[in-house]
C-alpha atoms as a PDB file:
ATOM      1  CA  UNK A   1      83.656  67.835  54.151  1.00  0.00           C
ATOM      2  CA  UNK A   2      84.066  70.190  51.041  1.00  0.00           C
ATOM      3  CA  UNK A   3      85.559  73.703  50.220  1.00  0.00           C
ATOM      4  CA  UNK A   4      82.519  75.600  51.112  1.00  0.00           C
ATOM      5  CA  UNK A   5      81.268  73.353  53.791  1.00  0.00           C
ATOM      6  CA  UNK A   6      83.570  72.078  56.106  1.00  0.00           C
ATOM      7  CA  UNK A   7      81.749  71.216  58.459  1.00  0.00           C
ATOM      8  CA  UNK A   8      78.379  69.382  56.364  1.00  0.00           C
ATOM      9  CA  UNK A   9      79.084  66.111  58.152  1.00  0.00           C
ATOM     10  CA  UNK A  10      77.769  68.303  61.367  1.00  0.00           C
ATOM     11  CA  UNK A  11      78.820  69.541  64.607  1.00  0.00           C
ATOM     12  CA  UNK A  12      80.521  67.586  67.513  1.00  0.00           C
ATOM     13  CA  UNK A  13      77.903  66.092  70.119  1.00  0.00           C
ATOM     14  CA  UNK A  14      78.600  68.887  72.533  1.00  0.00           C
ATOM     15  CA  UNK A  15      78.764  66.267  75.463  1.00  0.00           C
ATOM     16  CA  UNK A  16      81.868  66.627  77.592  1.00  0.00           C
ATOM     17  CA  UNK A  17      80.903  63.169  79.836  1.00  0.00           C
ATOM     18  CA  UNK A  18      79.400  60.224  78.955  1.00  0.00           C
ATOM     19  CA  UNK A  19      78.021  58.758  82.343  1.00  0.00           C
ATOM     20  CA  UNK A  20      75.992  55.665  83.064  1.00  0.00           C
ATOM     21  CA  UNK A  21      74.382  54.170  85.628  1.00  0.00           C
ATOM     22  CA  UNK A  22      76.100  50.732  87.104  1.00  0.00           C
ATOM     23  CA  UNK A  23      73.175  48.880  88.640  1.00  0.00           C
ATOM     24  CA  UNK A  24      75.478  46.132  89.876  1.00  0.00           C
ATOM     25  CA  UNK A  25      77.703  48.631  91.995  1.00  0.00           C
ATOM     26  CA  UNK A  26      75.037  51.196  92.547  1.00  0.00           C
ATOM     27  CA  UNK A  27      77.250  54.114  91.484  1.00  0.00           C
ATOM     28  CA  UNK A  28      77.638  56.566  88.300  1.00  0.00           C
ATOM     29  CA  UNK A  29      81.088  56.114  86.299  1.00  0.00           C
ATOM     30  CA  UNK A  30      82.399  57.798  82.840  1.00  0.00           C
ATOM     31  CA  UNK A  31      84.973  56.949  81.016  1.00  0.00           C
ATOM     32  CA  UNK A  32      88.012  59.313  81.240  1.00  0.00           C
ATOM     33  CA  UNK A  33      90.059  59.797  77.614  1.00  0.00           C
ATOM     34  CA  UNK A  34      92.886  61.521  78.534  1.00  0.00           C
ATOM     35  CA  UNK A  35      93.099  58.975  81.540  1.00  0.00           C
ATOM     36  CA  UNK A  36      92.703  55.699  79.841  1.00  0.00           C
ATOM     37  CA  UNK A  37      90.499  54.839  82.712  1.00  0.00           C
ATOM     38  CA  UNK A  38      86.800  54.547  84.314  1.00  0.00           C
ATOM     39  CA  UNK A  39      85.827  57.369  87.026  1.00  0.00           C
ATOM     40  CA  UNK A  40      83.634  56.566  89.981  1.00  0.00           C
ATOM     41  CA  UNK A  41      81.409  59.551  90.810  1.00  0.00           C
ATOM     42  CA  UNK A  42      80.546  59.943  94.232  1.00  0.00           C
ATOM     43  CA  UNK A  43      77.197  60.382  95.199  1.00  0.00           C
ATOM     44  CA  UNK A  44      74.714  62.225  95.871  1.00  0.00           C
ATOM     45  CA  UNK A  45      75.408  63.333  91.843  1.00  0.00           C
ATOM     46  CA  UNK A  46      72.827  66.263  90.732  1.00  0.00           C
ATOM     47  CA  UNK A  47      71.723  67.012  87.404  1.00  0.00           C
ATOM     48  CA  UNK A  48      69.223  69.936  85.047  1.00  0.00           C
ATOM     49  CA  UNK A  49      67.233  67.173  82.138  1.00  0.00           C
ATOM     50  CA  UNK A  50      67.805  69.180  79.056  1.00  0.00           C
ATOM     51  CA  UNK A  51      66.590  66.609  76.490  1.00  0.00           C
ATOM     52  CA  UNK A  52      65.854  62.846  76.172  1.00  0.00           C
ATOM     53  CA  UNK A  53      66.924  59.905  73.355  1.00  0.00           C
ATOM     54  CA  UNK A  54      66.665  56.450  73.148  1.00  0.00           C
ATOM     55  CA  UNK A  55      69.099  53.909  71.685  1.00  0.00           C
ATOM     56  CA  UNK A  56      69.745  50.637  72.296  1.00  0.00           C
ATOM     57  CA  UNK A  57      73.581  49.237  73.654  1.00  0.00           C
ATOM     58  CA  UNK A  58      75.399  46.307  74.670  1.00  0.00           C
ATOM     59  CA  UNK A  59      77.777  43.291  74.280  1.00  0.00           C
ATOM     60  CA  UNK A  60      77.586  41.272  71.021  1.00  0.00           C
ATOM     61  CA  UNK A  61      79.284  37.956  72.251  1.00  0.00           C
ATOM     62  CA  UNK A  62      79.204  36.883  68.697  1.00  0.00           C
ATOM     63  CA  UNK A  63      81.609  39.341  67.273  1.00  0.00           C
ATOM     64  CA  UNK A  64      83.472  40.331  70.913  1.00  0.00           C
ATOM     65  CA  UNK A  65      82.280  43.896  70.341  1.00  0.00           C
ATOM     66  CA  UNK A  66      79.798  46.704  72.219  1.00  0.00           C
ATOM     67  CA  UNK A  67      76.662  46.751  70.492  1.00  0.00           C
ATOM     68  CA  UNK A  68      75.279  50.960  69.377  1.00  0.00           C
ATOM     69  CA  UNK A  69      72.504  52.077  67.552  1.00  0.00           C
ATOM     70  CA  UNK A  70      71.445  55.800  66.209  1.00  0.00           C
ATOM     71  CA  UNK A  71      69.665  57.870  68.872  1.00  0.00           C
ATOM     72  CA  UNK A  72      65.377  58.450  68.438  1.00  0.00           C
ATOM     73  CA  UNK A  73      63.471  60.982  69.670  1.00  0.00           C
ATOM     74  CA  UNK A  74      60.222  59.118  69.052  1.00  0.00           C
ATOM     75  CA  UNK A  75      60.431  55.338  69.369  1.00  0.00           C
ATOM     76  CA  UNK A  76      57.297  54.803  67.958  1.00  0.00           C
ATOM     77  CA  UNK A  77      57.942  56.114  64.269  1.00  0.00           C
ATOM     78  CA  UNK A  78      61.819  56.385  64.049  1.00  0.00           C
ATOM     79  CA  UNK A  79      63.768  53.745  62.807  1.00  0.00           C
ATOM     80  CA  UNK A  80      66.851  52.389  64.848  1.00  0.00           C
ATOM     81  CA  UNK A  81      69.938  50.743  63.199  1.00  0.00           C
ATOM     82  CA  UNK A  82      71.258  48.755  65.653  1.00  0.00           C
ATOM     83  CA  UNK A  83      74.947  47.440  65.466  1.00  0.00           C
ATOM     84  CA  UNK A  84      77.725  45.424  66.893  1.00  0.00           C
ATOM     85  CA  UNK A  85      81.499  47.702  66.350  1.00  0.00           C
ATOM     86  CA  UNK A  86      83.140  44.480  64.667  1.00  0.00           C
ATOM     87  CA  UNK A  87      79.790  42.136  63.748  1.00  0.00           C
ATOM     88  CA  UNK A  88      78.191  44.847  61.682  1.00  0.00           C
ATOM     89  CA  UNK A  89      74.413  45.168  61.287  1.00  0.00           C
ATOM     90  CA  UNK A  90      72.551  43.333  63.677  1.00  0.00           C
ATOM     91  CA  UNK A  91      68.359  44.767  62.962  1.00  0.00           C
ATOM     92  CA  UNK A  92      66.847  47.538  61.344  1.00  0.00           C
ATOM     93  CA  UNK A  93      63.523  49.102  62.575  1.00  0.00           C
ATOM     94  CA  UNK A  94      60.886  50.915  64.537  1.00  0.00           C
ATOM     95  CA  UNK A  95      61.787  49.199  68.087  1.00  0.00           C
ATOM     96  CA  UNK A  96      58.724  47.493  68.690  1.00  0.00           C
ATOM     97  CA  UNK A  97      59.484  45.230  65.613  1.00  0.00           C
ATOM     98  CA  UNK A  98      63.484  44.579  66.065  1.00  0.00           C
ATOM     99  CA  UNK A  99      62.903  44.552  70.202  1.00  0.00           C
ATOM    100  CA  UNK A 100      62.872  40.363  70.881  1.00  0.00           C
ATOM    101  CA  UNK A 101      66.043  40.215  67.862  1.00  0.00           C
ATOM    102  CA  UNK A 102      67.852  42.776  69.852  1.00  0.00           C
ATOM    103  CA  UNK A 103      67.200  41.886  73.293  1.00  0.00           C
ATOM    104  CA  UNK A 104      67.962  38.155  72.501  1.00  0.00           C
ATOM    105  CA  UNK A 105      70.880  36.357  74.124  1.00  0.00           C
ATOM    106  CA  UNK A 106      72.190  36.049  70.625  1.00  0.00           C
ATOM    107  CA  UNK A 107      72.455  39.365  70.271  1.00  0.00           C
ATOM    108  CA  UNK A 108      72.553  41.028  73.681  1.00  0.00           C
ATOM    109  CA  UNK A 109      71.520  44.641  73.238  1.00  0.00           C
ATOM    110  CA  UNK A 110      69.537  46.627  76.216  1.00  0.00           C
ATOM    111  CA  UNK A 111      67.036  49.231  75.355  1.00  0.00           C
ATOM    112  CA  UNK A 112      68.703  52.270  76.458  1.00  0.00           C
ATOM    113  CA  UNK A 113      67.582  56.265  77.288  1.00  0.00           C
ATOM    114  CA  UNK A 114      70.543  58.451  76.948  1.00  0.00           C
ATOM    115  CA  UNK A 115      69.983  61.649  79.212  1.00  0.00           C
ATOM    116  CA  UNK A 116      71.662  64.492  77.721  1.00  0.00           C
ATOM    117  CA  UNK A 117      72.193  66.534  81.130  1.00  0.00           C
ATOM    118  CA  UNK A 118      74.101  69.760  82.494  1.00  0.00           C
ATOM    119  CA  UNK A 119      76.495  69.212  85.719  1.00  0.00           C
ATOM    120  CA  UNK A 120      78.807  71.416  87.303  1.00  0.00           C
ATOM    121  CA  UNK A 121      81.985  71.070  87.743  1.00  0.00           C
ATOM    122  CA  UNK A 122      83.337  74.363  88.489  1.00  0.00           C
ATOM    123  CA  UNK A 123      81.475  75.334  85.443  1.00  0.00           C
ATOM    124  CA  UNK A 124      78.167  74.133  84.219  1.00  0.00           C
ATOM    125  CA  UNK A 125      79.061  71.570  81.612  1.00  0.00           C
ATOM    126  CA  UNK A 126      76.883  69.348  79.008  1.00  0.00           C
ATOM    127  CA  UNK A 127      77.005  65.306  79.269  1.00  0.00           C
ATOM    128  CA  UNK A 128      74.830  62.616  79.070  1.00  0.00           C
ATOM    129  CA  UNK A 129      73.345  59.951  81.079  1.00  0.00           C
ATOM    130  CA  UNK A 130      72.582  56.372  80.073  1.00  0.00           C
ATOM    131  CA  UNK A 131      69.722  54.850  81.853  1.00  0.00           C
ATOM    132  CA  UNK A 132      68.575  51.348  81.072  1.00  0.00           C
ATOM    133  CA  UNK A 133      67.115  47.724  83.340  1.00  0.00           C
ATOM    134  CA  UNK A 134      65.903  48.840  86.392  1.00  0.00           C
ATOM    135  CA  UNK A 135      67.946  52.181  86.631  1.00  0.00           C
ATOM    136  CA  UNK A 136      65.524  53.576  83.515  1.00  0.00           C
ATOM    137  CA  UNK A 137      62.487  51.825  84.956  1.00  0.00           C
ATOM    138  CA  UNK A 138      63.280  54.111  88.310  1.00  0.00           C
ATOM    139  CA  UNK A 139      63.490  56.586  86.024  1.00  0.00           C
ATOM    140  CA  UNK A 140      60.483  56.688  83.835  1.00  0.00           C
ATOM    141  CA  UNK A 141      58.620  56.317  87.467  1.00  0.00           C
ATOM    142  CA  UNK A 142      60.034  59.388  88.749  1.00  0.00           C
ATOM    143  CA  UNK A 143      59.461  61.520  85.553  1.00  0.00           C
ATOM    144  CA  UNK A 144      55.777  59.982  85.408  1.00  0.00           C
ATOM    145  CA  UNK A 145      55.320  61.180  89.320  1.00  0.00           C
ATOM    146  CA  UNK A 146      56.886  65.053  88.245  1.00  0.00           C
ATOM    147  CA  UNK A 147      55.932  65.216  85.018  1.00  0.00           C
ATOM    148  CA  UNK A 148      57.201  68.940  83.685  1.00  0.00           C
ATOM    149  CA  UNK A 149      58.670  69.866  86.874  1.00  0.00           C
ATOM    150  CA  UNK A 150      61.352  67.276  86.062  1.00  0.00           C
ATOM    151  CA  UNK A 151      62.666  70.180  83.571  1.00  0.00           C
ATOM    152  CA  UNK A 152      63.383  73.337  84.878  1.00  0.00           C
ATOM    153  CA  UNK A 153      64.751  72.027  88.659  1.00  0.00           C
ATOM    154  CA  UNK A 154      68.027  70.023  88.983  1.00  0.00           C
ATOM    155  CA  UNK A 155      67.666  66.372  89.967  1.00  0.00           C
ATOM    156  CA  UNK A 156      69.689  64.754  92.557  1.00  0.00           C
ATOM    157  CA  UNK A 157      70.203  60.963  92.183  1.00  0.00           C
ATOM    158  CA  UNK A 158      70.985  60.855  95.842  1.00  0.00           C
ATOM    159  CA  UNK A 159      71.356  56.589  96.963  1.00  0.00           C
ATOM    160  CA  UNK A 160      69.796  53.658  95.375  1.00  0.00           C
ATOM    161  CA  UNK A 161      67.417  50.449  96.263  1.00  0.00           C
ATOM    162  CA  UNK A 162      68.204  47.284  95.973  1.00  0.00           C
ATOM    163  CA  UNK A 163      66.337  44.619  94.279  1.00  0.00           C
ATOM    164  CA  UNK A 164      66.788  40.794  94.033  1.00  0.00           C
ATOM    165  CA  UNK A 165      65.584  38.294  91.160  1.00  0.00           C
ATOM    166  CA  UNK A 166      67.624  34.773  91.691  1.00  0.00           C
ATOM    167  CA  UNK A 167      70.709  35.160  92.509  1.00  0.00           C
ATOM    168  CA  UNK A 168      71.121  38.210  90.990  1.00  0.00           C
ATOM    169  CA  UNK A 169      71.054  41.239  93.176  1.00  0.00           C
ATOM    170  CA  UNK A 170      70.577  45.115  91.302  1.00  0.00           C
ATOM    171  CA  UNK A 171      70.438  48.479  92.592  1.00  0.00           C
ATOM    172  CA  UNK A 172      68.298  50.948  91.376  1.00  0.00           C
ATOM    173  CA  UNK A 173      69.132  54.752  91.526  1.00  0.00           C
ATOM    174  CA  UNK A 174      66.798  56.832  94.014  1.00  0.00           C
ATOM    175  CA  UNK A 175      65.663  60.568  92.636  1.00  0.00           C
ATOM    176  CA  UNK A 176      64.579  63.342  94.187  1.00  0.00           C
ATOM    177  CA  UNK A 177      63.745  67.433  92.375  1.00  0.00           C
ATOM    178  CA  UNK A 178      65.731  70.587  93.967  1.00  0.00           C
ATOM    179  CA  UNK A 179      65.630  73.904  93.159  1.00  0.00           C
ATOM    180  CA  UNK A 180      68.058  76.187  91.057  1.00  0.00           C
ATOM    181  CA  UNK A 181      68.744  79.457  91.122  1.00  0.00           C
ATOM    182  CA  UNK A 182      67.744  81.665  87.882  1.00  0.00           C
ATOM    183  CA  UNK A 183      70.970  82.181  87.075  1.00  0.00           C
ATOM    184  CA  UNK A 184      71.920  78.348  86.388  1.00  0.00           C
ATOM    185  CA  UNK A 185      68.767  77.889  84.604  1.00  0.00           C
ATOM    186  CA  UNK A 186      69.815  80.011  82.223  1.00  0.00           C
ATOM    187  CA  UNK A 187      73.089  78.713  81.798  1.00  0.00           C
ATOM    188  CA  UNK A 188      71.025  75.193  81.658  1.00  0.00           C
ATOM    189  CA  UNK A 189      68.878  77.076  78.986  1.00  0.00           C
ATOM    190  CA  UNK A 190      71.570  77.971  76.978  1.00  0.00           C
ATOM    191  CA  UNK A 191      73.150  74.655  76.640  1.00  0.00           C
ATOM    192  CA  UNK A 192      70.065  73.499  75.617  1.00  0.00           C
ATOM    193  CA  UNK A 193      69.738  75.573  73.014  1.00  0.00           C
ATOM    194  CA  UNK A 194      73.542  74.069  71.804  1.00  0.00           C
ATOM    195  CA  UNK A 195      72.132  71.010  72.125  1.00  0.00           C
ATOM    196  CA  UNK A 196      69.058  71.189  69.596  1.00  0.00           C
ATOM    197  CA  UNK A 197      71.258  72.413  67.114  1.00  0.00           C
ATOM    198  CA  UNK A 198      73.447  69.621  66.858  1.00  0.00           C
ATOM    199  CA  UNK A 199      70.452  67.510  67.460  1.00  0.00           C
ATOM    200  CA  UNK A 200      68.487  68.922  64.369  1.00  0.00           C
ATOM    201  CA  UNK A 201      71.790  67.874  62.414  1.00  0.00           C
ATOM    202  CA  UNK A 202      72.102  64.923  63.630  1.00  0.00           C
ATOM    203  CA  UNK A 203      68.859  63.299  63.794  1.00  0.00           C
ATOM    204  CA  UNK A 204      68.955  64.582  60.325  1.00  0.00           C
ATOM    205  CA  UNK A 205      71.477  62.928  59.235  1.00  0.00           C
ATOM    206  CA  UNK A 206      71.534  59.364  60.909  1.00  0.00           C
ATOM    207  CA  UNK A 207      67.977  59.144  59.793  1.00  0.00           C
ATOM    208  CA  UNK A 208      67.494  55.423  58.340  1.00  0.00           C
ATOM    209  CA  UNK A 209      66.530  54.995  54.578  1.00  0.00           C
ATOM    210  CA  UNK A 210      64.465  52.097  55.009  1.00  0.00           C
ATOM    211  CA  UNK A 211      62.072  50.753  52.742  1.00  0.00           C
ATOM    212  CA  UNK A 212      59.605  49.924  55.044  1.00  0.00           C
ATOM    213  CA  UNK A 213      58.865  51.469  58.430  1.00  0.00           C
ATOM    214  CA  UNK A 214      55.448  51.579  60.040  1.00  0.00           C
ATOM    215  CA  UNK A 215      54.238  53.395  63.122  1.00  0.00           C
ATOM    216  CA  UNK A 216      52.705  50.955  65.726  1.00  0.00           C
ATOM    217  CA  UNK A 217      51.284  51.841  68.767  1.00  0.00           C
ATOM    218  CA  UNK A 218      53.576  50.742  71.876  1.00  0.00           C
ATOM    219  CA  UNK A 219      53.341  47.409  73.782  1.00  0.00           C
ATOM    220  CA  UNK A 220      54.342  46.725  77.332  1.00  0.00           C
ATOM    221  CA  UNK A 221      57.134  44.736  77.815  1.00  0.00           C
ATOM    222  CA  UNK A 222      58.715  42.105  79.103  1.00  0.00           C
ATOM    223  CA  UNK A 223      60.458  41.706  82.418  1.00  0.00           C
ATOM    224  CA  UNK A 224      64.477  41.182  81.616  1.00  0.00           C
ATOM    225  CA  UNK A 225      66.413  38.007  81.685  1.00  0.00           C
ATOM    226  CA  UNK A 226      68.982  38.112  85.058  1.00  0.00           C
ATOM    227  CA  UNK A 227      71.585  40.173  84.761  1.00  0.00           C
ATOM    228  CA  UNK A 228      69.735  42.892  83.190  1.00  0.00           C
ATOM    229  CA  UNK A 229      70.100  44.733  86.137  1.00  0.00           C
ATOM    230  CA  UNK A 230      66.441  43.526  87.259  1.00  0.00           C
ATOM    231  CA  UNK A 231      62.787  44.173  86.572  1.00  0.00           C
ATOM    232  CA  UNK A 232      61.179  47.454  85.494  1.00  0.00           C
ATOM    233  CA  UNK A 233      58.603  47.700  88.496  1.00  0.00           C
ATOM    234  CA  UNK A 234      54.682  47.272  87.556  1.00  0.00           C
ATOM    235  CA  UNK A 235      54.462  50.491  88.623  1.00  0.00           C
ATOM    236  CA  UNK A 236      56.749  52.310  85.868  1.00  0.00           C
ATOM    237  CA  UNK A 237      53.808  51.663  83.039  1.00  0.00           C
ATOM    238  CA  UNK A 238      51.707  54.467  82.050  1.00  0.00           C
ATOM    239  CA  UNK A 239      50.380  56.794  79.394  1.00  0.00           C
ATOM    240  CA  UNK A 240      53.282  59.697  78.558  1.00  0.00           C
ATOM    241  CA  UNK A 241      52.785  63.024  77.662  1.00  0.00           C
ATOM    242  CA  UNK A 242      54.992  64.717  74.868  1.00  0.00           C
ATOM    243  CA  UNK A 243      58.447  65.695  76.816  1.00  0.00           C
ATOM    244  CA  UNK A 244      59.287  70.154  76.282  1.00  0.00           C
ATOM    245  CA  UNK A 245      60.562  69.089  72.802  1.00  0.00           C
ATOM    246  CA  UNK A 246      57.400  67.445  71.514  1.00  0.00           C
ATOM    247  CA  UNK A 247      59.330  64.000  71.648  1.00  0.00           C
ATOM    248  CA  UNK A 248      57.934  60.575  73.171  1.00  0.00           C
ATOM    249  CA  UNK A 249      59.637  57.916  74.831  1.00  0.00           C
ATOM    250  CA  UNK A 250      56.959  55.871  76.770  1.00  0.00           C
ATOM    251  CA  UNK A 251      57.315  53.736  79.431  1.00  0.00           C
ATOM    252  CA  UNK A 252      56.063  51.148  77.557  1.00  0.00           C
ATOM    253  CA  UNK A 253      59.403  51.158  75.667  1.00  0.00           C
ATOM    254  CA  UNK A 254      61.500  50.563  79.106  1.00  0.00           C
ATOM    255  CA  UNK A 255      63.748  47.663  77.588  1.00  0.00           C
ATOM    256  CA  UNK A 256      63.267  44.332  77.027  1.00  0.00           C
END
């Protein structure tokens, strides 16, 4: 912040809701401020896809902390800085190179796609939605079947499938594509437009000064331990073309 800049450390991420996908209750929560408490919402919950980012999150045992990163738009040539709130910096990197580090049981961190949405209530509002296990491998299978249709129509996430590996049983969301009038498209259009503002500022800024970053192509990976909320199906791995913002996030970077 300065005199003639008050604002250079950028704009507020214009998300109103933070949602995220529980596979092991097979519903969507947020966390509610004012309320000091987590919201169930019901389903069917519907949806317009304005852009796409990956991170990575989770628990650092270690420090007794949640584990964040900066958000990508291209995993294959932009660094993430993945920490832990009280255990500091945990890796540094393009994902491919910090993935087995991060994903470790040492660590604990879950590759992550954060959804940045519009959803109605009352009004047509921005939020976001964290995908990640078997919820983002349901995911990346869906957008592979619609490809650009998956912009431009709402989706409905309207049940969920259940899958089993061990003991532990996971539930995977189901999507389907409806249509919307004109009207809410461009309302959708116009958050969008919001949205790549901050973006540009804040891809900008969180960019990682690291000395050495290389671009590699991407790998396919792993299925995750138990408790990851359960395999990415076979299925979910394929070539990905450029989402409407030029970015990539390929299946072959679904988690683990």
């Amino acid at each position: 912040m300065s005199l003639s800049n008050p604002n250079e450390n950028g704009q507020p991420n214009p998300s109103t809701r933070w949602f995220e996908w529980n596979g092991e209750q097979g519903v969507i929560n947020y966390y509610d401020k004012e309320k000091k408490e987590t919201i169930t919402v019901p389903l069917p919950f519907t949806f317009i896809l304005l852009d796409e980012l990956a991170c990575v999150r989770g628990w650092h045992d270690a420090s007794k902390s949640g584990i964040y990163s900066n958000e990508v738009k291209d995993t294959r040539t932009d660094a993430l800085v993945v920490k832990a709130f009280k255990g500091g910096t945990l890796a540094e990197g393009i994902y491919r190179d910090i993935k087995d580090r991060v994903t470790s049981k040492e660590i604990g961190g879950s590759f992550t796609t954060n959804c940045y949405i519009a959803f109605k209530d009352g009004n047509l509002w921005m939020g976001t939605l964290r995908l990640k296990g078997a919820a983002l491998g349901a995911w990346m299978e869906f957008r592979k079947q619609n490809r650009k249709n998956v912009y431009g129509k709402a989706v409905r996430i309207d049940g969920f499938t259940e899958g089993k590996k061990g003991r532990i049983t996971y539930r995977m969301p189901t999507f389907a594509l409806h249509e919307i009038s004109p009207e809410t498209l461009t309302l959708a259009t116009e958050l969008d437009k919001t949205l790549q503002e901050f973006l540009d500022g804040y891809l900008a800024r969180t960019k990682p000064n690291l000395t050495e970053v290389t671009s590699q192509e991407p790998i396919r990976m792993d299925a995750p331990e138990p408790g990851d909320d359960g395999p990415v199906p076979v299925e979910a791995y394929a070539e990905v073309e450029p989402n409407q913002h030029g970015q990539y996030i390929t299946d072959d970077d679904i988690p683990f």
